[in-house]
PDB file of N, CA and C in Angstrom:
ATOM      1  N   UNK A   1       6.618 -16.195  -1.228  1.00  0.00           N
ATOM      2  CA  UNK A   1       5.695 -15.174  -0.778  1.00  0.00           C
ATOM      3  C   UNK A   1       6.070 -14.735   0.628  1.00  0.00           C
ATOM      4  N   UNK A   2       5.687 -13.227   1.254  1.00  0.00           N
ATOM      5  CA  UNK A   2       6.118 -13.241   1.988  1.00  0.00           C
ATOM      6  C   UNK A   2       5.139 -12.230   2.563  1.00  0.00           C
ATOM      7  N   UNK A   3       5.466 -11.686   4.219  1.00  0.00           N
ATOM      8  CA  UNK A   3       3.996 -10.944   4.223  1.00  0.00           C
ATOM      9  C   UNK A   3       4.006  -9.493   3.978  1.00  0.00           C
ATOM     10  N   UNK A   4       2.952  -9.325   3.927  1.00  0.00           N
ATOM     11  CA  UNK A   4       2.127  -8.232   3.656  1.00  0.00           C
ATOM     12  C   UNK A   4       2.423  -7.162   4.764  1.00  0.00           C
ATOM     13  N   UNK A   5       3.120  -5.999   4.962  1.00  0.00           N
ATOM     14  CA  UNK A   5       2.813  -4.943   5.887  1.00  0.00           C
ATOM     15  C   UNK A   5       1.465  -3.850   5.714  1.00  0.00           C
ATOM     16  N   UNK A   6       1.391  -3.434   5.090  1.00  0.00           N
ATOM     17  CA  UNK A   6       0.147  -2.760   4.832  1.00  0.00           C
ATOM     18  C   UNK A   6      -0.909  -3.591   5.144  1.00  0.00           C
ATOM     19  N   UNK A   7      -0.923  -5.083   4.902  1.00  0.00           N
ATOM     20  CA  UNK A   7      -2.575  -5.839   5.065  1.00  0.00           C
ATOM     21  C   UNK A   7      -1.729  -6.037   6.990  1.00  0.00           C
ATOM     22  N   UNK A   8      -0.991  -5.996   7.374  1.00  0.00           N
ATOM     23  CA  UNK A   8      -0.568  -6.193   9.148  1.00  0.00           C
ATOM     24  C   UNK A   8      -0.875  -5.087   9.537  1.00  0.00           C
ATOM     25  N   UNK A   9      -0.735  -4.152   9.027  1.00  0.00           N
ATOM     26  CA  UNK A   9      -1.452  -2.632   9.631  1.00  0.00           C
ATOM     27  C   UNK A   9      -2.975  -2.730   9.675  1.00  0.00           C
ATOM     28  N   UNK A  10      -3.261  -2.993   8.544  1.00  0.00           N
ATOM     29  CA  UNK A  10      -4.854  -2.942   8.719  1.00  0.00           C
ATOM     30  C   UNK A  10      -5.540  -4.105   9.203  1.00  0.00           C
ATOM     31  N   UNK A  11      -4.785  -5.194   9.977  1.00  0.00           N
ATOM     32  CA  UNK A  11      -5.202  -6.648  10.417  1.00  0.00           C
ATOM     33  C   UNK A  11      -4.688  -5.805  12.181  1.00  0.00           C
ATOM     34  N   UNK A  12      -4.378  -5.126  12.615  1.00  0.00           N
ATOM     35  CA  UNK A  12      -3.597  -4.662  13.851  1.00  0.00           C
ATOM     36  C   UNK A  12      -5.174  -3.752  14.035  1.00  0.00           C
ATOM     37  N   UNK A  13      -5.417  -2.961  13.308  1.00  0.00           N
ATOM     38  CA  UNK A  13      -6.406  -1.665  13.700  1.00  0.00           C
ATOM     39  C   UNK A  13      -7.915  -2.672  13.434  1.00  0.00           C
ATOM     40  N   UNK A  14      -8.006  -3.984  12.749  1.00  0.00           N
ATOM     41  CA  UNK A  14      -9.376  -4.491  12.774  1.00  0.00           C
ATOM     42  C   UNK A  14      -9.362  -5.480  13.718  1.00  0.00           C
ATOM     43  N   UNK A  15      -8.233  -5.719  14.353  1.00  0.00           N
ATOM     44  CA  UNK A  15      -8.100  -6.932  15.485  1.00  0.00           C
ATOM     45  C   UNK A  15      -8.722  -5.627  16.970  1.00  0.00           C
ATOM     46  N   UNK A  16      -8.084  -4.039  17.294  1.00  0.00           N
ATOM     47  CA  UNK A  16      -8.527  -3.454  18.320  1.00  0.00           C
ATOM     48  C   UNK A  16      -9.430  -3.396  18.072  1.00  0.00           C
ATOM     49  N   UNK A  17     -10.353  -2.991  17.141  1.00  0.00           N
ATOM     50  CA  UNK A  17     -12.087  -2.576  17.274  1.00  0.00           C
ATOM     51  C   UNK A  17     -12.563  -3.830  17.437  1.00  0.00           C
ATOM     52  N   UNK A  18     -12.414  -5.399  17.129  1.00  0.00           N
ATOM     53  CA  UNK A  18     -13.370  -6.580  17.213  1.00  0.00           C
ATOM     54  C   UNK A  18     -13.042  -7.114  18.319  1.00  0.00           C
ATOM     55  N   UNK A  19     -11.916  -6.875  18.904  1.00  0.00           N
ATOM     56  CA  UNK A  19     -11.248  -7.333  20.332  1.00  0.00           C
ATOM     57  C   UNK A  19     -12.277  -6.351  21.521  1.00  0.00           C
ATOM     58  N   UNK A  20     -12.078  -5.146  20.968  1.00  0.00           N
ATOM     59  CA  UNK A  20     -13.401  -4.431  21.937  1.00  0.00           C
ATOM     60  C   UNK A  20     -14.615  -4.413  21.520  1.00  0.00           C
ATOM     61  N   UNK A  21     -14.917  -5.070  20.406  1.00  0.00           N
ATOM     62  CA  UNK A  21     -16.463  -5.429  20.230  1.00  0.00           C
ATOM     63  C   UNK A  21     -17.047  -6.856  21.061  1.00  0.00           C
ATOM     64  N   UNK A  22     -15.714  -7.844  21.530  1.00  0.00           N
ATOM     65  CA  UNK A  22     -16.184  -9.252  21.884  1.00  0.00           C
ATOM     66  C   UNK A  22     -15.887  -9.011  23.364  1.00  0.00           C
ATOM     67  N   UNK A  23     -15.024  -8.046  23.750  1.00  0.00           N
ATOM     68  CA  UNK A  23     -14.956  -8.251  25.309  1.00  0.00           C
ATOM     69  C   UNK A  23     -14.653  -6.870  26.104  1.00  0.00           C
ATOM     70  N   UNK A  24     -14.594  -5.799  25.282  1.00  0.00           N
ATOM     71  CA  UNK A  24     -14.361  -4.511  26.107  1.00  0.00           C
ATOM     72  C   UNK A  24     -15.800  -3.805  26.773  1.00  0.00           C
ATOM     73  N   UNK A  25     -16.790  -4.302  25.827  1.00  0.00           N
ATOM     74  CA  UNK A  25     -18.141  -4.103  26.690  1.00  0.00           C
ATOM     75  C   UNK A  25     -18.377  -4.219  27.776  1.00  0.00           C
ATOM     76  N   UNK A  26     -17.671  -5.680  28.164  1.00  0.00           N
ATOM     77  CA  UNK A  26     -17.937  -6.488  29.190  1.00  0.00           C
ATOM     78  C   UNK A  26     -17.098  -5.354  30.578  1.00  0.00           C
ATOM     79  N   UNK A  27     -16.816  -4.417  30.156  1.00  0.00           N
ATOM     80  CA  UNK A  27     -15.831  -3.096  31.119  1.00  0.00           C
ATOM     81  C   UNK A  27     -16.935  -2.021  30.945  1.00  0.00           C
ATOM     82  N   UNK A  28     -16.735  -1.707  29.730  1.00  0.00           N
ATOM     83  CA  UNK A  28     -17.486  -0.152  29.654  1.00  0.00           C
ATOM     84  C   UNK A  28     -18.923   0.170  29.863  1.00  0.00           C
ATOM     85  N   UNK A  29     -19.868  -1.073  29.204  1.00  0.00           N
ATOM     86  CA  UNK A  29     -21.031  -1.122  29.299  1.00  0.00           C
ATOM     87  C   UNK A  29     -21.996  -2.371  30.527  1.00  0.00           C
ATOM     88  N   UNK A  30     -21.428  -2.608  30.973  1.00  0.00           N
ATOM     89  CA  UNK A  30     -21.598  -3.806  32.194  1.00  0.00           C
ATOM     90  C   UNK A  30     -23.124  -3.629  32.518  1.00  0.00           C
ATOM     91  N   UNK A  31     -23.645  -2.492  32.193  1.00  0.00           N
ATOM     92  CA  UNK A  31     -24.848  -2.010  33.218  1.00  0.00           C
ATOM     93  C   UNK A  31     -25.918  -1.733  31.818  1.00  0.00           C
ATOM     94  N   UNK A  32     -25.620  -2.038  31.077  1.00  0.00           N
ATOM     95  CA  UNK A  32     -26.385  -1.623  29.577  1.00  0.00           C
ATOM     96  C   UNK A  32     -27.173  -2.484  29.477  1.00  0.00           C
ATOM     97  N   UNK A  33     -28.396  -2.398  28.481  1.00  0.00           N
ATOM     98  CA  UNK A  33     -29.042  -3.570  27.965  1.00  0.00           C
ATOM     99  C   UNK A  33     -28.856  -4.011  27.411  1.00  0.00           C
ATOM    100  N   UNK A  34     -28.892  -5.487  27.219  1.00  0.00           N
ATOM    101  CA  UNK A  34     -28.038  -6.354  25.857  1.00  0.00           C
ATOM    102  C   UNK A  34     -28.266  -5.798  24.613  1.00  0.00           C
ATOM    103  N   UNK A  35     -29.445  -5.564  24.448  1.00  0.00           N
ATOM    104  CA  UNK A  35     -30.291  -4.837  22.887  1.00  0.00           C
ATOM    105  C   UNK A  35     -28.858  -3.521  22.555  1.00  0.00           C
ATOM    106  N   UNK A  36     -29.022  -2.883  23.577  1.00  0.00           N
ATOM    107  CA  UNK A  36     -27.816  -1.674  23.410  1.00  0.00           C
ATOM    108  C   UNK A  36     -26.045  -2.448  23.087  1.00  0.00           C
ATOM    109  N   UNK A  37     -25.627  -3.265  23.889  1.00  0.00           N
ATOM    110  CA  UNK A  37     -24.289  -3.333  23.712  1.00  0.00           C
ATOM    111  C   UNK A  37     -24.685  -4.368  22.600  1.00  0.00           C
ATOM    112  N   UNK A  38     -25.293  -5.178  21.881  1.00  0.00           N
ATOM    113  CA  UNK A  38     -25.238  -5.494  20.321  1.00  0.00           C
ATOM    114  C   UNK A  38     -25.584  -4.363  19.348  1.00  0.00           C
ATOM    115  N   UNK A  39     -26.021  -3.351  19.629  1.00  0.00           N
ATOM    116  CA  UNK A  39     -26.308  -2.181  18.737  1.00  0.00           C
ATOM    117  C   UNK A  39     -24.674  -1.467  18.832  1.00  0.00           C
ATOM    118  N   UNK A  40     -24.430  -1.287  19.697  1.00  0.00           N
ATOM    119  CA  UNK A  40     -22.803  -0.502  19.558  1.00  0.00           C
ATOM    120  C   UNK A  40     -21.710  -1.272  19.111  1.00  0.00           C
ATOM    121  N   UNK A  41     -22.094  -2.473  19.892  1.00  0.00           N
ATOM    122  CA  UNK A  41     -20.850  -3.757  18.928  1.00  0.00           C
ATOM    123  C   UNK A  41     -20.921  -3.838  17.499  1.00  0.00           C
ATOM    124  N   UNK A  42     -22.184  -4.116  16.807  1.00  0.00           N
ATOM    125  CA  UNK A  42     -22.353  -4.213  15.596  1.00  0.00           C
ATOM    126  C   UNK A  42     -22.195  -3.362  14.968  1.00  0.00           C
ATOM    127  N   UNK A  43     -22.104  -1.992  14.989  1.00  0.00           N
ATOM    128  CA  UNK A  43     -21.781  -0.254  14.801  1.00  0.00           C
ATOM    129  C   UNK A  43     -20.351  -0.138  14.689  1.00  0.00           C
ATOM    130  N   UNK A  44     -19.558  -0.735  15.802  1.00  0.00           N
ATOM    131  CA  UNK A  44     -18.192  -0.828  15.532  1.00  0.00           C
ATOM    132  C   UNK A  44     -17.615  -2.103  14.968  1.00  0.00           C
ATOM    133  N   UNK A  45     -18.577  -3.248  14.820  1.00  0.00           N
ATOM    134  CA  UNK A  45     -17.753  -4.325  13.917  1.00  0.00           C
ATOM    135  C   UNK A  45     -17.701  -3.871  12.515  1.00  0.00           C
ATOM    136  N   UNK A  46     -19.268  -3.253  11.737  1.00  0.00           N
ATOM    137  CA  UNK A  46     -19.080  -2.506  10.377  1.00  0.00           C
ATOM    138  C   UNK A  46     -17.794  -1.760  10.515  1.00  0.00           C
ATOM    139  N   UNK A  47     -17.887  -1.146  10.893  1.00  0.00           N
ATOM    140  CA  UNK A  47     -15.956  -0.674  10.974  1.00  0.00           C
ATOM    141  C   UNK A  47     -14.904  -1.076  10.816  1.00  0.00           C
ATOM    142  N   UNK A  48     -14.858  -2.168  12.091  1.00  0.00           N
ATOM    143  CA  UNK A  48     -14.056  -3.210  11.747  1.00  0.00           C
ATOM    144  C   UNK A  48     -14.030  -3.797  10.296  1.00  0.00           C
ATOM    145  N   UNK A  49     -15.203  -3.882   9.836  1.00  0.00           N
ATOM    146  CA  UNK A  49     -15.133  -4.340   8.524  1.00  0.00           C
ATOM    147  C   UNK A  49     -14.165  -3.863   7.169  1.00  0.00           C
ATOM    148  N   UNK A  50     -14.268  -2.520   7.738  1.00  0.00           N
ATOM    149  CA  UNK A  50     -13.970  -1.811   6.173  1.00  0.00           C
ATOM    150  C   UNK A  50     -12.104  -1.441   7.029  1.00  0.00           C
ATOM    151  N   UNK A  51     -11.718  -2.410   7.249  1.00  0.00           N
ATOM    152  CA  UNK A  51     -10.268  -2.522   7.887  1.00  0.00           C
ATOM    153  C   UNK A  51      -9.939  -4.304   7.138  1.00  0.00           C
ATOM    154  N   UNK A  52     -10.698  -4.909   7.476  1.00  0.00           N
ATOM    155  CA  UNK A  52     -10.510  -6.551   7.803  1.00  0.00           C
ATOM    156  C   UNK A  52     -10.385  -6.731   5.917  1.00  0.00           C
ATOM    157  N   UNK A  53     -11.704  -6.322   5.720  1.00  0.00           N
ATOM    158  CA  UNK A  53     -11.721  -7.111   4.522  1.00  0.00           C
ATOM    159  C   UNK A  53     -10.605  -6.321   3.110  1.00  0.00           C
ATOM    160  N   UNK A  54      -9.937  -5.144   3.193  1.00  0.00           N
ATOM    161  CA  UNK A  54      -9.096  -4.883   2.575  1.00  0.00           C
ATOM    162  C   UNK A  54      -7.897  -5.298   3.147  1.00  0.00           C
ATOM    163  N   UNK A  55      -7.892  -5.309   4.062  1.00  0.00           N
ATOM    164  CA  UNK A  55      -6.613  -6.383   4.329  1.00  0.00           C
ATOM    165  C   UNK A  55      -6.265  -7.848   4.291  1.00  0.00           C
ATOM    166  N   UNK A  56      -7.443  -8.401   4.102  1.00  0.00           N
ATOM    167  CA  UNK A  56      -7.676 -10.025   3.567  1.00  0.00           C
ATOM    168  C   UNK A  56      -7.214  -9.674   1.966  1.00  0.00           C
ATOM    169  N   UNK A  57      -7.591  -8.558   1.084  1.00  0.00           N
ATOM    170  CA  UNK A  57      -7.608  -8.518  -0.150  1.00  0.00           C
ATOM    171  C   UNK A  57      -5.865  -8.267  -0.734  1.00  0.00           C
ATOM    172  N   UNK A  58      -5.362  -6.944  -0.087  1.00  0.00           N
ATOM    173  CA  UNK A  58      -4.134  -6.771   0.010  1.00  0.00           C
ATOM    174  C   UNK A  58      -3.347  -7.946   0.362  1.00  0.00           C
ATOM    175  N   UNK A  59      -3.644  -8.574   1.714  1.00  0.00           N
ATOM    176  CA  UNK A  59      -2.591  -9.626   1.586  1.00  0.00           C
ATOM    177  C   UNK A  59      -2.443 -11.201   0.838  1.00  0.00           C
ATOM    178  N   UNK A  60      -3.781 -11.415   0.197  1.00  0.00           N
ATOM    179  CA  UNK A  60      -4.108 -12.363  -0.503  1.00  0.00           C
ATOM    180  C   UNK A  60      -3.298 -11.796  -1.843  1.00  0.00           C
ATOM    181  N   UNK A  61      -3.184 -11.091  -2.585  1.00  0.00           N
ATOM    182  CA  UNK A  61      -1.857 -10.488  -3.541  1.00  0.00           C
ATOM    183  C   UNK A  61      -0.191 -11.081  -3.377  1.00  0.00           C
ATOM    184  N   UNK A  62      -0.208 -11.104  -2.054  1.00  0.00           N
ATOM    185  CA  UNK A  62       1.754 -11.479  -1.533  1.00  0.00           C
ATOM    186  C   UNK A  62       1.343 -12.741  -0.875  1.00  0.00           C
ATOM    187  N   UNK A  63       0.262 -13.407  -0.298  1.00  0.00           N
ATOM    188  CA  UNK A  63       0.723 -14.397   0.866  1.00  0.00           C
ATOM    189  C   UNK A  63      -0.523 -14.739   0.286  1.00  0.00           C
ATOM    190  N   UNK A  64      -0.312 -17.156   0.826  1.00  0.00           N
ATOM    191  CA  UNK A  64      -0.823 -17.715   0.661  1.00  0.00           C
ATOM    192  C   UNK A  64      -1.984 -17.456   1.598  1.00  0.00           C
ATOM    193  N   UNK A  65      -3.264 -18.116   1.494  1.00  0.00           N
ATOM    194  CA  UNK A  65      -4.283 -18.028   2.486  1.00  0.00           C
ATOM    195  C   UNK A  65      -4.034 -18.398   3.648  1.00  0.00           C
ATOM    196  N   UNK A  66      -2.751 -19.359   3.776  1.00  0.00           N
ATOM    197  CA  UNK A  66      -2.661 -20.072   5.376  1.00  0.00           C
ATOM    198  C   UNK A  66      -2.062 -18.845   5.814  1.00  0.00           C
ATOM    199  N   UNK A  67      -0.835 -19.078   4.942  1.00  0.00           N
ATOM    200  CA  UNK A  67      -0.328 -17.443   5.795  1.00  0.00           C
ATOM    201  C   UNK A  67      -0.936 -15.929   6.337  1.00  0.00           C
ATOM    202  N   UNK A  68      -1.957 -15.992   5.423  1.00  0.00           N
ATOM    203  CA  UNK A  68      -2.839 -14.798   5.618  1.00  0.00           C
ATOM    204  C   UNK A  68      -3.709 -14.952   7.278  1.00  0.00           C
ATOM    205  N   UNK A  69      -4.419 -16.481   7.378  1.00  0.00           N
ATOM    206  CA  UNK A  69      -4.695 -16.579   8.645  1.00  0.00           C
ATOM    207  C   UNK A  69      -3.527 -16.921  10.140  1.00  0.00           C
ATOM    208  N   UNK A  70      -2.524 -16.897   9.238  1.00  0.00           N
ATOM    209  CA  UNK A  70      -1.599 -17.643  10.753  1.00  0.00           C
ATOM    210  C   UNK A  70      -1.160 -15.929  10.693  1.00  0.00           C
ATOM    211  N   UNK A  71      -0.819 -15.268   9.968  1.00  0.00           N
ATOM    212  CA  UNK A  71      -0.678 -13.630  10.714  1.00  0.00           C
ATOM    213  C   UNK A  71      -1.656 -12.944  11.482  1.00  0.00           C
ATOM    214  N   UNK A  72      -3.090 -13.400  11.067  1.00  0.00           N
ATOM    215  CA  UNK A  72      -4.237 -12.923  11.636  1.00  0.00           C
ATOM    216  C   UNK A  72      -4.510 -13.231  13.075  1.00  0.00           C
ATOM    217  N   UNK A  73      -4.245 -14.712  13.259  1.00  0.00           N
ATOM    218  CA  UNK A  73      -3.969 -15.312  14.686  1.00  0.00           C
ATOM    219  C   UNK A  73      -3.029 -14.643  15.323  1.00  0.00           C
ATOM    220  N   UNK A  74      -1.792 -14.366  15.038  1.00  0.00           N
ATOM    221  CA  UNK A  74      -0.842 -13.985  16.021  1.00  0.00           C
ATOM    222  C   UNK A  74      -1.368 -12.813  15.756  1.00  0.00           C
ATOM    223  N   UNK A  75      -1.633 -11.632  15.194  1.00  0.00           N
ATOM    224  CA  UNK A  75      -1.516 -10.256  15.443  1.00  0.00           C
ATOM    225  C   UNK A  75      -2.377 -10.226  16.378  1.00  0.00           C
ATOM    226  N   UNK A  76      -3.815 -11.155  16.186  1.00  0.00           N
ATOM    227  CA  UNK A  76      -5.178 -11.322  17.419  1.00  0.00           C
ATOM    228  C   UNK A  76      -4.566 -11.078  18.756  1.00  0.00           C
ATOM    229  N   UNK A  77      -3.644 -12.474  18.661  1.00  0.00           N
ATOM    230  CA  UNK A  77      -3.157 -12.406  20.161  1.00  0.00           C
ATOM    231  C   UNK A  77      -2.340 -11.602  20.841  1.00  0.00           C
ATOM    232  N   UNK A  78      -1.274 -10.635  20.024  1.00  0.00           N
ATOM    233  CA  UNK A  78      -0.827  -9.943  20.474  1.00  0.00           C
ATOM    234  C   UNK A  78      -1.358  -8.248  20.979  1.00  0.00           C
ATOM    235  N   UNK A  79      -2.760  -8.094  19.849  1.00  0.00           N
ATOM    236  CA  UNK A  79      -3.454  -6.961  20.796  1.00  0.00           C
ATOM    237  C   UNK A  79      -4.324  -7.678  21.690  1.00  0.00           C
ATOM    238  N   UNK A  80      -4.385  -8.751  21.977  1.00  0.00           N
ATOM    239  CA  UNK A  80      -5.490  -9.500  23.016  1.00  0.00           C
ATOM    240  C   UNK A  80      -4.961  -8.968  24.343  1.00  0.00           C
ATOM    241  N   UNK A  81      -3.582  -9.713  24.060  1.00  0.00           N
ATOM    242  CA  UNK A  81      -2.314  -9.313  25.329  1.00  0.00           C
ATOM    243  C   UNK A  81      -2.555  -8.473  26.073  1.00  0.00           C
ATOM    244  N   UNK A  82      -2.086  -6.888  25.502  1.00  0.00           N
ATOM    245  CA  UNK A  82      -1.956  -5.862  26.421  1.00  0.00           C
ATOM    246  C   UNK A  82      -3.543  -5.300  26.275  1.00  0.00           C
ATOM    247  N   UNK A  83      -4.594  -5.786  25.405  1.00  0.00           N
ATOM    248  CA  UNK A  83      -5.560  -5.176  25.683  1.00  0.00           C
ATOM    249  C   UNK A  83      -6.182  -5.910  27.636  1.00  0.00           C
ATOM    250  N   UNK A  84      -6.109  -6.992  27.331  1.00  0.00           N
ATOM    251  CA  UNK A  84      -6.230  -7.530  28.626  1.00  0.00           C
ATOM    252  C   UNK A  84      -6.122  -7.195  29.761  1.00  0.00           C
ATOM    253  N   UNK A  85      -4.642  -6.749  29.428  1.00  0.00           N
ATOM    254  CA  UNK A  85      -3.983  -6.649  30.444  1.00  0.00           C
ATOM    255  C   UNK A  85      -4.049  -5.186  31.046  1.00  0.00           C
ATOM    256  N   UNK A  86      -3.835  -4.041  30.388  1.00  0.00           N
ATOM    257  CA  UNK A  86      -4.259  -2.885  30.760  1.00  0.00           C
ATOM    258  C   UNK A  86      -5.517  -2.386  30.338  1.00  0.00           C
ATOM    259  N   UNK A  87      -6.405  -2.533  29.477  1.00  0.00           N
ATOM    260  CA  UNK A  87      -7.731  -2.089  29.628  1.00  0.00           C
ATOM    261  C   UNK A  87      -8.471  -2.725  30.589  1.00  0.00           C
ATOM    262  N   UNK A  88      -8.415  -4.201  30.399  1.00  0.00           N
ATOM    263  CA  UNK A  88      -9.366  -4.777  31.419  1.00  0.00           C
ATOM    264  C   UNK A  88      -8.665  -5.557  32.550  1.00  0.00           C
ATOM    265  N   UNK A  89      -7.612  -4.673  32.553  1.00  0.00           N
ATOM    266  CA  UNK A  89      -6.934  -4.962  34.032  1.00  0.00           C
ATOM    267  C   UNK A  89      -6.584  -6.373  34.229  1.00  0.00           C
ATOM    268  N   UNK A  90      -6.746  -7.737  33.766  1.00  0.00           N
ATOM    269  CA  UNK A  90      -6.400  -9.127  34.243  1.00  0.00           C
ATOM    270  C   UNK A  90      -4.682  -8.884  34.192  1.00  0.00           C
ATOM    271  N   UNK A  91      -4.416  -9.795  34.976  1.00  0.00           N
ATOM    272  CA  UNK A  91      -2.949  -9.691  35.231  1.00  0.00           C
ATOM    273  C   UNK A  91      -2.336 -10.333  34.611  1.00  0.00           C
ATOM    274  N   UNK A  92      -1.088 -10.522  34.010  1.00  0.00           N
ATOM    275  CA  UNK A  92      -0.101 -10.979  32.962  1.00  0.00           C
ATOM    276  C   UNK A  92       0.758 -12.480  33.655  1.00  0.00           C
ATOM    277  N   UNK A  93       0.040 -13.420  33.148  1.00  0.00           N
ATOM    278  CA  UNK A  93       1.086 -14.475  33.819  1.00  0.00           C
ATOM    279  C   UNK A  93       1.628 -15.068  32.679  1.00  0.00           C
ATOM    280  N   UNK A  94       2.522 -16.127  33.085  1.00  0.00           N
ATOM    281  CA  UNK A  94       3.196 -17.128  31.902  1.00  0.00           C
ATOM    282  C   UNK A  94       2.534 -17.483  30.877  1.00  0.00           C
ATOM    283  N   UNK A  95       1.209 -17.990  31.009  1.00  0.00           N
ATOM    284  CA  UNK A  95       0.456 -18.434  30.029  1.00  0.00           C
ATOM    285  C   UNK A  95       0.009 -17.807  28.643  1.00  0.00           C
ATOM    286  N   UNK A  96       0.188 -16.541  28.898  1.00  0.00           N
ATOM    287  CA  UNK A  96       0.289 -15.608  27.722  1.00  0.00           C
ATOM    288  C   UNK A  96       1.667 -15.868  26.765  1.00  0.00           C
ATOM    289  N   UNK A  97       2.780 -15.418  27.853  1.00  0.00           N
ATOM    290  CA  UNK A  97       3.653 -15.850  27.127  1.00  0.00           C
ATOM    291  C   UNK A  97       4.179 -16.864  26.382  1.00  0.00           C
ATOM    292  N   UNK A  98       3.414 -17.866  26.759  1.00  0.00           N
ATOM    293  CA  UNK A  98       3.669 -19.519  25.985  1.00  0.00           C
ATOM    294  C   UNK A  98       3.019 -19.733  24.654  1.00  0.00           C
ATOM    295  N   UNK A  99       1.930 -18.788  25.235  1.00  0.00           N
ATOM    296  CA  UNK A  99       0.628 -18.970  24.156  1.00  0.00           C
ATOM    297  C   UNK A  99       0.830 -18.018  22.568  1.00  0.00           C
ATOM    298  N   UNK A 100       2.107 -16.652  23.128  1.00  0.00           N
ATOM    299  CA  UNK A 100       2.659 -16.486  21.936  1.00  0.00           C
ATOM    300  C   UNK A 100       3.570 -16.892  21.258  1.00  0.00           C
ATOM    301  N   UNK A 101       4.350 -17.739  22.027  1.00  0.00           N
ATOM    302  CA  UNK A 101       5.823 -18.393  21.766  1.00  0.00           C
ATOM    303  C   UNK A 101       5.174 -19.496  20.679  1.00  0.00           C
ATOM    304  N   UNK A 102       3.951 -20.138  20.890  1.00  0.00           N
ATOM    305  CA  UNK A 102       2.895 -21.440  19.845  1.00  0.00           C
ATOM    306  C   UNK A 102       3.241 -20.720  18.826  1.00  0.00           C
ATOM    307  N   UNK A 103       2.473 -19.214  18.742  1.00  0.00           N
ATOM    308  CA  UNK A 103       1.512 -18.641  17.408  1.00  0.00           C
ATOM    309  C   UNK A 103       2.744 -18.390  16.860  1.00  0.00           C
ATOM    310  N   UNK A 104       3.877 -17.297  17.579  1.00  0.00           N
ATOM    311  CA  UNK A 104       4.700 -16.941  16.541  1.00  0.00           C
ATOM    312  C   UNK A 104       5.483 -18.492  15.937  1.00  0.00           C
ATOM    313  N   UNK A 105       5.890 -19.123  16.656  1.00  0.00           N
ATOM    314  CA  UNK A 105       6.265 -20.597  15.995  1.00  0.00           C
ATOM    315  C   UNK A 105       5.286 -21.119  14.800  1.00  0.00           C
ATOM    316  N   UNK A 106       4.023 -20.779  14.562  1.00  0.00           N
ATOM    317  CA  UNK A 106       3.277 -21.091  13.650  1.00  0.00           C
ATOM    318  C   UNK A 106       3.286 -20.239  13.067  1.00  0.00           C
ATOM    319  N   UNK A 107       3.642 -19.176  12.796  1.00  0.00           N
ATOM    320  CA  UNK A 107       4.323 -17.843  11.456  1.00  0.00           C
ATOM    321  C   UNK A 107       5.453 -18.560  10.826  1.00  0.00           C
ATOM    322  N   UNK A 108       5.874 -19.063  12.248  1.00  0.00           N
ATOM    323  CA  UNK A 108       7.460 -19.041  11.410  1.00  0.00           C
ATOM    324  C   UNK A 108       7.586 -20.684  10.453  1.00  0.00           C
ATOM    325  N   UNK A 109       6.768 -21.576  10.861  1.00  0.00           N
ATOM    326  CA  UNK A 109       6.344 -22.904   9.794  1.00  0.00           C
ATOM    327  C   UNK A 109       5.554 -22.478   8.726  1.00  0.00           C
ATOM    328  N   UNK A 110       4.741 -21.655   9.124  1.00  0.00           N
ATOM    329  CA  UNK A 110       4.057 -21.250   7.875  1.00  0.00           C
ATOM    330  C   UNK A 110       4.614 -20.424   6.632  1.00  0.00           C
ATOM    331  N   UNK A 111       5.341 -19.777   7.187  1.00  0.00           N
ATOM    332  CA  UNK A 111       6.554 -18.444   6.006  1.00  0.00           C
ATOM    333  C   UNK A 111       7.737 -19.367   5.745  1.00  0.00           C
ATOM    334  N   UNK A 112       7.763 -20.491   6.373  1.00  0.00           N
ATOM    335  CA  UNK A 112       9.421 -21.299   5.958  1.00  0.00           C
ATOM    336  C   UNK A 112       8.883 -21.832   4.963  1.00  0.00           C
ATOM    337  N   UNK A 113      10.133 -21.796   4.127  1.00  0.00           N
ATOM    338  CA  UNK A 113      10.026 -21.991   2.504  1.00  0.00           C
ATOM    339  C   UNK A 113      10.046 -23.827   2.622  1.00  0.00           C
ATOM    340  N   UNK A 114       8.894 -24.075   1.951  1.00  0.00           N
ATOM    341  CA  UNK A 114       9.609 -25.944   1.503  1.00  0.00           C
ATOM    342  C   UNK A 114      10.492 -26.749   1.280  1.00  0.00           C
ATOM    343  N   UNK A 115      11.171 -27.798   2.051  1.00  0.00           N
ATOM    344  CA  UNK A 115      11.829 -28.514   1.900  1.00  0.00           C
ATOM    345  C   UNK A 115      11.994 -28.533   0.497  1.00  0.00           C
ATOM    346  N   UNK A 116      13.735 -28.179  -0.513  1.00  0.00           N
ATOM    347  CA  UNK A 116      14.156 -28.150  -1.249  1.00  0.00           C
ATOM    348  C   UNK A 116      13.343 -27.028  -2.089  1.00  0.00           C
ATOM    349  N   UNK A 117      13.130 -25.780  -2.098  1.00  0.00           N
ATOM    350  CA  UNK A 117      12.359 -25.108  -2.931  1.00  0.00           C
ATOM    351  C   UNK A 117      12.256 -23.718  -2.160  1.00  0.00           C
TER     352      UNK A 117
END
């Protein structure tokens, strides 16, 4: 099995809307009432939804379930990255970079084929 591009497209566009539903508020709406930024989060997680869960479906077709979540992890982290980093401005140190060097290393155990098979 191997992965899914179409379910990585639509795991890429439901990782930006839930990535700015859990922490881009914390920029745009700073001054809002909580009641309000869970009304707009939850407005754009349904969204998120109708991204996430056809792409759980699509890639559950080609790839095992682990694999399905160890792509989900790394794609997370890689729009986490530059969302971080240029939307909400924190600055880019090593620790990012290590922290993808883990995940993609855990794609790449997870997609390696079994000893003898």
């Amino acid at each position: 099995m191997g992965i899914s591009y179409p379910a990585a497209g639509l795991l890429v566009i439901s990782n930006f809307l839930m990535t700015y539903c859990w922490y881009g508020h914390l920029k745009t709406m700073g001054g809002a009432p909580l009641w309000k930024v869970i009304l707009v989060s939850w407005l754009i997680a349904g969204l998120e939804y109708c991204f996430m869960i056809p792409a759980n479906r699509i890639g559950a077709k080609t790839m095992t379930l682990d694999q399905l979540k160890i792509t989900q992890e790394a794609i997370s982290l890689m729009v986490f990255i530059p969302f971080s980093v240029f939307f909400m401005k924190n600055s880019f140190n090593w620790n990012y970079l290590a922290a993808a060097v883990c995940i993609l290393m855990a794609v790449f155990f997870v997609f390696r084929a079994p000893a003898g098979g």
